[in-house]
Protein backbone atom coordinates (compact mmCIF):
# COMPACT_ATOMS: atom_id res chain seq x y z
CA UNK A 1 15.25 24.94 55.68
CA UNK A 2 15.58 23.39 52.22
CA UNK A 3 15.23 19.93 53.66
CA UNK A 4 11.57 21.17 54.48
CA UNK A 5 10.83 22.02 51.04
CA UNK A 6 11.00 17.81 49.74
CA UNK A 7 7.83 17.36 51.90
CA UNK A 8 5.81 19.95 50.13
CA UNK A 9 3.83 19.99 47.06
CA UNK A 10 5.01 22.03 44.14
CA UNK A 11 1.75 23.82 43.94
CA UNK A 12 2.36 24.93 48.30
CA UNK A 13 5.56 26.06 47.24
CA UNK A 14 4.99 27.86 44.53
CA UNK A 15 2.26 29.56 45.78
CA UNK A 16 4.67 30.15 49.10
CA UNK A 17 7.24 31.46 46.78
CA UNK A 18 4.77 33.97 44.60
CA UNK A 19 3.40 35.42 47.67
CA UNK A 20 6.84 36.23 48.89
CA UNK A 21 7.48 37.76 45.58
CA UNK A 22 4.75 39.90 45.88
CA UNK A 23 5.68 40.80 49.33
CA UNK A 24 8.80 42.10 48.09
CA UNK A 25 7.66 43.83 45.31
CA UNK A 26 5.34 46.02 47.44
CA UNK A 27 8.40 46.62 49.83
CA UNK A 28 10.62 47.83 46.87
CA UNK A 29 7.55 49.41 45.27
CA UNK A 30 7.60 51.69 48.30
CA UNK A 31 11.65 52.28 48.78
CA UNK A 32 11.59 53.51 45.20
CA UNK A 33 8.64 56.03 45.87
CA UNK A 34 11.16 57.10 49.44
CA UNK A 35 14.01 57.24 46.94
CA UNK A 36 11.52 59.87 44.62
CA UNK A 37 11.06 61.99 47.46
CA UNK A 38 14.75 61.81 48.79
CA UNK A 39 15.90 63.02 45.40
CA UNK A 40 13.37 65.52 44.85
CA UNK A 41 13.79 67.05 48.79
CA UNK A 42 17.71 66.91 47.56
CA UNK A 43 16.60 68.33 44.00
CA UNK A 44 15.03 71.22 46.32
CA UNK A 45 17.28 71.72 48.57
CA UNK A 46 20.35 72.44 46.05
CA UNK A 47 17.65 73.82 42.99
CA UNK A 48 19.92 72.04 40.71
CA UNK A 49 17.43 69.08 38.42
CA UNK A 50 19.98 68.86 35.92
CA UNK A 51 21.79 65.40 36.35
CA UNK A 52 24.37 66.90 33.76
CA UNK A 53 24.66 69.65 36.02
CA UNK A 54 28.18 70.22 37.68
CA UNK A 55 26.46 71.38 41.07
CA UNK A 56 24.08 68.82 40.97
CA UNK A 57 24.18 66.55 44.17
CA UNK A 58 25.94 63.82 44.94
CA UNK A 59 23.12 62.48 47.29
CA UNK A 60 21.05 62.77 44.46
CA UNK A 61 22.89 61.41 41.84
CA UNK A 62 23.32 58.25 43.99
CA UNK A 63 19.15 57.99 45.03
CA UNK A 64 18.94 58.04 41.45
CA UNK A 65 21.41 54.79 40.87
CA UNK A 66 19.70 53.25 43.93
CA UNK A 67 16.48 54.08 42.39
CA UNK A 68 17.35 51.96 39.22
CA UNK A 69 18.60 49.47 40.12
CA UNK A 70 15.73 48.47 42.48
CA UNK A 71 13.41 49.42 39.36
CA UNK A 72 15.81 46.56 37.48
CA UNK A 73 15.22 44.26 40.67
CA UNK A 74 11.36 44.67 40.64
CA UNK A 75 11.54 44.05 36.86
CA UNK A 76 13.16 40.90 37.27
CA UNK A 77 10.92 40.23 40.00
CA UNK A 78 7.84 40.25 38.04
CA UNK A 79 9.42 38.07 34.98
CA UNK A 80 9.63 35.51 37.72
CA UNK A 81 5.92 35.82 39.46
CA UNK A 82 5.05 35.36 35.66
CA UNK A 83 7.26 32.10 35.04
CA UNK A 84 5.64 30.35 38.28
CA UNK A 85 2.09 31.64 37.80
CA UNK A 86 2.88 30.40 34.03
CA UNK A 87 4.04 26.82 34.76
CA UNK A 88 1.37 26.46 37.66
CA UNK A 89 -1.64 26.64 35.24
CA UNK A 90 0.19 24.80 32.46
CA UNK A 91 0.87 21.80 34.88
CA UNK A 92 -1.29 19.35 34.80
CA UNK A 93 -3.24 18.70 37.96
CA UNK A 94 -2.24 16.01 40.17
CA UNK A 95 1.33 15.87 39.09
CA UNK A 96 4.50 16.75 40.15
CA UNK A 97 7.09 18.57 38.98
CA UNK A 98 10.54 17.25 39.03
């Protein structure tokens, strides 16, 4: 659909694409808080909370890599909702942006 996207405004597209960025923040915002209760049930389960631990589990141990790096993504995420809501109140009205 990117042939759509040279009939729209900037300001409709941005706004289209900050909304979807929020939308997938909240998703990831809530498969992190599933990953905290996966490794905590898995936490329970072995009563090992010790990452260094030798017995600690695997399962865990790979919730908690998950867990990161969608805590990386949403970071990322937000640097970007700040860049567009950035340059759509320092753009002048009535312009365009190449």
């Amino acid at each position: 659909m990117k042939y759509q996207r040279r009939f729209e405004t900037d300001t409709v597209s941005g706004a289209r694409e900050l909304a979807q960025i929020s939308t997938l923040i909240a998703d990831l915002h809530r498969a992190v808080a599933v990953l905290d209760v996966d490794i905590e049930t898995e936490e329970e389960r072995v009563q090992v909370r010790d990452p260094a631990h030798p017995a600690y589990p695997t399962l865990a141990r790979s919730f908690r890599v998950r867990r990161y790096n969608l805590n990386a993504t949403i970071s990322g995420l937000q640097n970007r909702m700040q860049l567009l809501q950035h340059a759509r109140t320092s753009q002048p009205v009535g312009t365009v942006a190449a």
